[in-house]
Protein backbone atom coordinates (compact mmCIF):
# COMPACT_ATOMS: atom_id res chain seq x y z
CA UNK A 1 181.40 86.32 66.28
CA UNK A 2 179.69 89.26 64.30
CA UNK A 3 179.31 91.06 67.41
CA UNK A 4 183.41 90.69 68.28
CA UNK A 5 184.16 92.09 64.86
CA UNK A 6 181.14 94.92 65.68
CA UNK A 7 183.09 95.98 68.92
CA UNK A 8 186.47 96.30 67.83
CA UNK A 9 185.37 98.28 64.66
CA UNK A 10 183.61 100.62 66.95
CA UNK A 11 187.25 100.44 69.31
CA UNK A 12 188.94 101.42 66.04
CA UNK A 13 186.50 104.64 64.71
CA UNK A 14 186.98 106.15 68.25
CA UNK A 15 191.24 105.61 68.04
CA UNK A 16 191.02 107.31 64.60
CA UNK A 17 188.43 110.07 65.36
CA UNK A 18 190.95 110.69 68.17
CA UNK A 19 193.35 111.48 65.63
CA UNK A 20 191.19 114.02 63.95
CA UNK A 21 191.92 117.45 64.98
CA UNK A 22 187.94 118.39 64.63
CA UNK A 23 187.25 116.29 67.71
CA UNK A 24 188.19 118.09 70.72
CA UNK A 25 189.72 116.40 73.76
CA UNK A 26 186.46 116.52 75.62
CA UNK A 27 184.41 114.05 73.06
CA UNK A 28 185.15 110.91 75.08
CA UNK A 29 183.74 112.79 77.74
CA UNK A 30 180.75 114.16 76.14
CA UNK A 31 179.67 111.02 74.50
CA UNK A 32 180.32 108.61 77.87
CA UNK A 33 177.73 111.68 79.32
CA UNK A 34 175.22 110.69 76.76
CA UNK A 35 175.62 107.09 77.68
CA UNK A 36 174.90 107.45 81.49
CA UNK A 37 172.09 110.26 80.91
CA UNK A 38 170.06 108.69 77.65
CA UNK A 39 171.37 105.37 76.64
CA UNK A 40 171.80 103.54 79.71
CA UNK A 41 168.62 104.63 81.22
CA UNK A 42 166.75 103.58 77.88
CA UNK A 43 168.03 100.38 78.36
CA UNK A 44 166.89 99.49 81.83
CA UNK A 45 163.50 101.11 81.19
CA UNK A 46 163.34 98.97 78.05
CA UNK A 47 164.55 95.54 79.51
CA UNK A 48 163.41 95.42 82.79
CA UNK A 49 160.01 94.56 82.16
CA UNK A 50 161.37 91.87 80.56
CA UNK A 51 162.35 89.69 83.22
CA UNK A 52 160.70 86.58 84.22
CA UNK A 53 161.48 85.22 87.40
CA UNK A 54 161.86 81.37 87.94
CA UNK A 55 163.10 79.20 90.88
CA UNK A 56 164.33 76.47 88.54
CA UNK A 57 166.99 78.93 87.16
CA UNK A 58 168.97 79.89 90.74
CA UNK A 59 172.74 79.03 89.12
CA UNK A 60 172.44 81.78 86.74
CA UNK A 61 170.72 84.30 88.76
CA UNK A 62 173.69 84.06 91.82
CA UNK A 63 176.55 82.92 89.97
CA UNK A 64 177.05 86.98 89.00
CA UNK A 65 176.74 87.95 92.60
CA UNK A 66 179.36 85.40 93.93
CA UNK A 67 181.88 86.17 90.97
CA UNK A 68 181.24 90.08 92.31
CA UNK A 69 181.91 89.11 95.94
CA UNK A 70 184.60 87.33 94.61
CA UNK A 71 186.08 89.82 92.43
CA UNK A 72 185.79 92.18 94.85
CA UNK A 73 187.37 90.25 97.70
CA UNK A 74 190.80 90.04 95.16
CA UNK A 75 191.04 93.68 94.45
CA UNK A 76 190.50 95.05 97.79
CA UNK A 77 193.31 93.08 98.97
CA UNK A 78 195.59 93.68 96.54
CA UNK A 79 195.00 96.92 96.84
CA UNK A 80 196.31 97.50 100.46
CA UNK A 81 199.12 95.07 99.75
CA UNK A 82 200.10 96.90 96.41
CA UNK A 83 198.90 100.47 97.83
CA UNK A 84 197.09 101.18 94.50
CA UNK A 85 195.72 104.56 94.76
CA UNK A 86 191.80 105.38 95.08
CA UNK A 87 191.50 105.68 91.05
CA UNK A 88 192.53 102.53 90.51
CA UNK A 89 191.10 100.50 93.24
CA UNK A 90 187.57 102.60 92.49
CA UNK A 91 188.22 101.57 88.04
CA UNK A 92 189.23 97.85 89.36
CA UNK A 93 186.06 97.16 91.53
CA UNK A 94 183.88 98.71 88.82
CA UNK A 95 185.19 97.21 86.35
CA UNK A 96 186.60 93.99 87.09
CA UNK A 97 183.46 92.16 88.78
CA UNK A 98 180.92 93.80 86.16
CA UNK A 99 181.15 91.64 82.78
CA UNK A 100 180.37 92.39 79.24
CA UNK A 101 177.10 89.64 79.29
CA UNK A 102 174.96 91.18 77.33
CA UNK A 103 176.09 92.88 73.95
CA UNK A 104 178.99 90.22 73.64
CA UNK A 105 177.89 87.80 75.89
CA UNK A 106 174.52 86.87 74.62
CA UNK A 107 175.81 86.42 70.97
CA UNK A 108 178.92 84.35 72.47
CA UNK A 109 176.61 82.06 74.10
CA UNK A 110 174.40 81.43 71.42
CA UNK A 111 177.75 80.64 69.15
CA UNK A 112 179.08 78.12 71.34
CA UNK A 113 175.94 76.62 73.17
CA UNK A 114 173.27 77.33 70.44
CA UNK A 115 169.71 79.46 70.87
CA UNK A 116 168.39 77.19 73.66
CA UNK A 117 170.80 78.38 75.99
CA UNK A 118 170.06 81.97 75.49
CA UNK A 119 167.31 82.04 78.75
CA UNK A 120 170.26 81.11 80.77
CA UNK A 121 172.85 83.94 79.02
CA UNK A 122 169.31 86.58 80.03
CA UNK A 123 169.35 85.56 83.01
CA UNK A 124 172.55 85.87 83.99
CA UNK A 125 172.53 89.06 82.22
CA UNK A 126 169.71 90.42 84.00
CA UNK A 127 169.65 89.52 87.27
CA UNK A 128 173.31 89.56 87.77
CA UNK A 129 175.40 92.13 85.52
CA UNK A 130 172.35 94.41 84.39
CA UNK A 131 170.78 95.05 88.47
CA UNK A 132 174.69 95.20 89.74
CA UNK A 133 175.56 97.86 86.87
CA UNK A 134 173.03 100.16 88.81
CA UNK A 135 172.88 99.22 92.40
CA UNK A 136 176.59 97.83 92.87
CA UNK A 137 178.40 100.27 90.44
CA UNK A 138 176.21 103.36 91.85
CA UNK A 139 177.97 102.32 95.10
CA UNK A 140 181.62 102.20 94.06
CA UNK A 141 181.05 105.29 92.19
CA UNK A 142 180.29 107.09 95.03
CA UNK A 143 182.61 105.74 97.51
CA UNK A 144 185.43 106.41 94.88
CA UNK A 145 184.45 109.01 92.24
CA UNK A 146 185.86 112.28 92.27
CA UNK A 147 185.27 114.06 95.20
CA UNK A 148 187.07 116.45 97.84
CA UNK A 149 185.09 115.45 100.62
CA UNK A 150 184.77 112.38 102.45
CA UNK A 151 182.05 109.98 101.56
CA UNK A 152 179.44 109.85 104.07
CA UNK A 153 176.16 107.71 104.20
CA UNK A 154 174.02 110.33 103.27
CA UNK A 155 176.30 111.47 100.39
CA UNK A 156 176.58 107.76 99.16
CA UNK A 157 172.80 107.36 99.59
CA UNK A 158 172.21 110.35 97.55
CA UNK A 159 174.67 109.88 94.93
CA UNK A 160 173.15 106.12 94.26
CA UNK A 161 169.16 108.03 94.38
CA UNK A 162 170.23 110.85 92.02
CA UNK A 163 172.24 108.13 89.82
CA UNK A 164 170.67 108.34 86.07
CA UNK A 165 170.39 104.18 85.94
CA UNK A 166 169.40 103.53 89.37
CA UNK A 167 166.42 106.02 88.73
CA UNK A 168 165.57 104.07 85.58
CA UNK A 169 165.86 101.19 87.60
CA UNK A 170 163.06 102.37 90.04
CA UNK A 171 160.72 103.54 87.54
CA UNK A 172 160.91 100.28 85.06
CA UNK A 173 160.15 98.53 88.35
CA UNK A 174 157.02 100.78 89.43
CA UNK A 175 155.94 100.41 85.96
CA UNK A 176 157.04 96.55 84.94
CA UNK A 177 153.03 95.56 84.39
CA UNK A 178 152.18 98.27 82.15
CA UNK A 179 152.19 97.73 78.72
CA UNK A 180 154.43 100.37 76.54
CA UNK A 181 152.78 102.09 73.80
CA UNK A 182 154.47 101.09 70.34
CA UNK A 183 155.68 104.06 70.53
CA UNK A 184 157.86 104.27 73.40
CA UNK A 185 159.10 100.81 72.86
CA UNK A 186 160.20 102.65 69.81
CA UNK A 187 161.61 105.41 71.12
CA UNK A 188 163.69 103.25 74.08
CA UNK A 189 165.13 100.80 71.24
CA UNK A 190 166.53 103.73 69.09
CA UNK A 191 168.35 105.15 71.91
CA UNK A 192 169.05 102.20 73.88
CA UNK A 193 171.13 100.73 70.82
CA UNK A 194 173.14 104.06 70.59
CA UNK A 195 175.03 102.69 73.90
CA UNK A 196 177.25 100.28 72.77
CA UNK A 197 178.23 102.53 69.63
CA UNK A 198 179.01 105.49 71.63
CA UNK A 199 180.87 103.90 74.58
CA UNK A 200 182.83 101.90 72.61
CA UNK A 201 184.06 104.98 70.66
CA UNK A 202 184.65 106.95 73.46
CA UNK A 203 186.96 103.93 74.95
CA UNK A 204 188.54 104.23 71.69
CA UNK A 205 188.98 107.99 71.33
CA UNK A 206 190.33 107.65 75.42
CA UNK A 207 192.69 104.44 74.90
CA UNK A 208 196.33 104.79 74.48
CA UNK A 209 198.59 101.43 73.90
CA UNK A 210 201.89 103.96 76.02
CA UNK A 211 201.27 102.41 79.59
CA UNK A 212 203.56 102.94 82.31
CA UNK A 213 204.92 99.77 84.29
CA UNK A 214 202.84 100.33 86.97
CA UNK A 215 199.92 100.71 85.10
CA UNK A 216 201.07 98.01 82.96
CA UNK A 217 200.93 95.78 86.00
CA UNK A 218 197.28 97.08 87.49
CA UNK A 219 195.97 95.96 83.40
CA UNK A 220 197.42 92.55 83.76
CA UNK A 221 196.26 91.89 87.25
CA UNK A 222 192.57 92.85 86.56
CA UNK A 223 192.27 91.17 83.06
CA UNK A 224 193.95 88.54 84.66
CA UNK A 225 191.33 88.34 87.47
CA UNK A 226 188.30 88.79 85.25
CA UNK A 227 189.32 86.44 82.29
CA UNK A 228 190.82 83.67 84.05
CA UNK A 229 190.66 83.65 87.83
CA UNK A 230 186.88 84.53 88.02
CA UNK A 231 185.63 81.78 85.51
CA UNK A 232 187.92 79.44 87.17
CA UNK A 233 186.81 80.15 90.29
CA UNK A 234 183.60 79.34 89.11
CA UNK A 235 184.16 76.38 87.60
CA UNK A 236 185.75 75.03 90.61
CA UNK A 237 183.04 75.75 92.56
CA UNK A 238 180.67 74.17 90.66
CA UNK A 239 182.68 71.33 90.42
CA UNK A 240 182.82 70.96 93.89
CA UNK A 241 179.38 71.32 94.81
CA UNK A 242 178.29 69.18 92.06
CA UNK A 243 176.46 71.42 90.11
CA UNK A 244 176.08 70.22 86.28
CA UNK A 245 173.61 71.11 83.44
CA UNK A 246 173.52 73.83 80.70
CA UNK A 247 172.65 76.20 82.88
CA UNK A 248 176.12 76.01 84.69
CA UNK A 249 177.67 76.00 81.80
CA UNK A 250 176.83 79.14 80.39
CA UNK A 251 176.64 80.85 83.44
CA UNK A 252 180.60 79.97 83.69
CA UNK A 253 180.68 81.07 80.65
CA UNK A 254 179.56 84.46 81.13
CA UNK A 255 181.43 84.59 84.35
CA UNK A 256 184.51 84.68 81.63
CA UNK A 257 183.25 87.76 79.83
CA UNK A 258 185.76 90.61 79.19
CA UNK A 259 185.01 94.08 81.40
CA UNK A 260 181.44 95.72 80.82
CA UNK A 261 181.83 98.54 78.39
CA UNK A 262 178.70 100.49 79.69
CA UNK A 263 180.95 99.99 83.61
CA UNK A 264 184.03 101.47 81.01
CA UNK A 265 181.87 104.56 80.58
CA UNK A 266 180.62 104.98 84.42
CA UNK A 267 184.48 105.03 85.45
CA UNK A 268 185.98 107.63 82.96
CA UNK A 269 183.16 109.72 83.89
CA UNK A 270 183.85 109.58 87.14
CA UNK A 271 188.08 110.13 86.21
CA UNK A 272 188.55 106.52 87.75
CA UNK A 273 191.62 106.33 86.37
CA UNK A 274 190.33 106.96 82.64
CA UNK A 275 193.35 105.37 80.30
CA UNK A 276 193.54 101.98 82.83
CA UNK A 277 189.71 102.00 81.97
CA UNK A 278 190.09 102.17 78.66
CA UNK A 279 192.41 99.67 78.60
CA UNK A 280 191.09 97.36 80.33
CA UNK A 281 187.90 97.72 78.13
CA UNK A 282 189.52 97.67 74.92
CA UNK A 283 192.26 94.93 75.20
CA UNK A 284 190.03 92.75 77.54
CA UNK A 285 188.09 92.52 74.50
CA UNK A 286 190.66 91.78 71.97
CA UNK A 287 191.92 89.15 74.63
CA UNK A 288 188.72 87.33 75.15
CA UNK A 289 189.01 86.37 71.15
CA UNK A 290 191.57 83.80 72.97
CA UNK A 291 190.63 83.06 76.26
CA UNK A 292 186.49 82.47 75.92
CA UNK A 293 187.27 79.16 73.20
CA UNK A 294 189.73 77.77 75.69
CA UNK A 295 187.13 78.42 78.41
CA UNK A 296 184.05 76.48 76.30
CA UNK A 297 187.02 73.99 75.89
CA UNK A 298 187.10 73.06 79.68
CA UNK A 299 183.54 73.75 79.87
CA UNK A 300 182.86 70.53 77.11
């Protein structure tokens, strides 16, 4: 619960720097640049080496992946049946399928299900939310970032090489059995924890509360799909394969996690739609205060 009230009080300095006339119009931009450039790529470089892989733990390392397919699956057809333009199909298949597991999820699950069920939340986290942030979301960033050219293979491929976190990615992997001096571990943990910080003030300093209908709509729709639909969904299909444990549990759970905040960041950069971003960021958080207790209700 600390970490809800941690968020939001980050949400709120951004809204009332915004109101400063010292902070220039470009600071949501500026810090969101730091994010993808230092923070972000601290992180994976920091965490990566971290992972232990397990065959007993399958339900939380591909319950992220079908949630994405999922997710995915949703908003591209809405899209052609609501003709959404490419901003806000690009910010709705970045955002929507990418969940806030970490930062808010990790401290939600240990809350509700207790330390033992942590692994599980890592997992998930890891294998699922973390690799997707830089593989998946390089992808939809350069299919539908700004551009004035058609996106081609080669421009894709090299968009996804040249992305900040996907060459992280790559280098905590060529490096995952070398130790870290104390140092750097140092060093990575300093900067990695300036991400949630800084992106959350920048969603803050970029979100505004006057929505048109239309974008009204687009908001509802994707917090709808993320919060409700996509845990469901999971749930069900659980259910129906038979699937039970602690494990599946959390791993629902996280499934039910309000938009990634780090994904937030990645899509105003890109000008996917910037105030539907921050929107969905901000209030998806301030909604999941209600809709992750009803979730652990059906859950128990």
């Amino acid at each position: 619960m600390e970490n809800f009230v941690v968020t939001i009080t980050f949400l709120f300095i951004g809204m009332a720097l915004k109101r400063l006339p010292d902070f220039p119009s470009e600071t949501g931009r500026v810090l969101n640049l730091f994010v993808i450039y230092i923070s972000l790529p601290a992180l994976v470089i920091l965490k990566i080496p971290e992972l232990i892989f397990s065959q007993n733990l399958l339900v939380p390392a591909f319950m992220p992946w079908a949630i994405l397919l999922f997710s995915c699956a949703v908003i591209l057809s809405l899209s052609k049946l609501l003709k959404w333009n490419r901003a806000t199909t690009g910010c709705l298949l970045l955002l929507i399928p990418l969940g806030n597991t970490s930062f808010l999820g990790i401290p939600m699950v240990k809350a509700f299900f207790g330390d033992q069920a942590i692994p599980y939340a890592l997992l998930y986290d890891q294998l699922g939310s973390f690799l997707a942030l830089a593989t998946y979301g390089s992808l939809i960033l350069a299919l539908y970032g700004t551009g004035k050219s058609t996106p081609t293979i080669k421009s894709v491929a090299k968009k996804i090489i040249s992305f900040p976190p996907f060459i992280a990615l790559i280098l905590a992997f060529a490096i995952k059995t070398l130790p870290y001096p104390p140092v750097a571990v140092s060093i990575l943990k300093l900067l990695s924890s300036t991400l949630v910080p800084l992106v959350m003030i920048a969603v803050g300093f970029q979100l505004t509360l006057s929505l048109d209908r239309e974008m009204i709509s687009q908001l509802s729709i994707g917090l709808f799909i993320k919060l409700i639909a996509a845990p469901a969904t999971a749930l069900l299909l659980c259910r129906i394969v038979g699937l039970q444990g602690e494990a599946v549990q959390v791993s629902i759970f996280e499934a039910g996690m309000p938009p990634m905040v780090s994904a937030g960041a990645l899509a105003i950069l890109a000008n996917l739609s910037p105030t539907l971003t921050a929107a969905l960021v901000g209030i998806g958080i301030i909604l999941s205060f209600i809709t992750l207790p009803i979730l652990y209700q059906f859950l128990t």
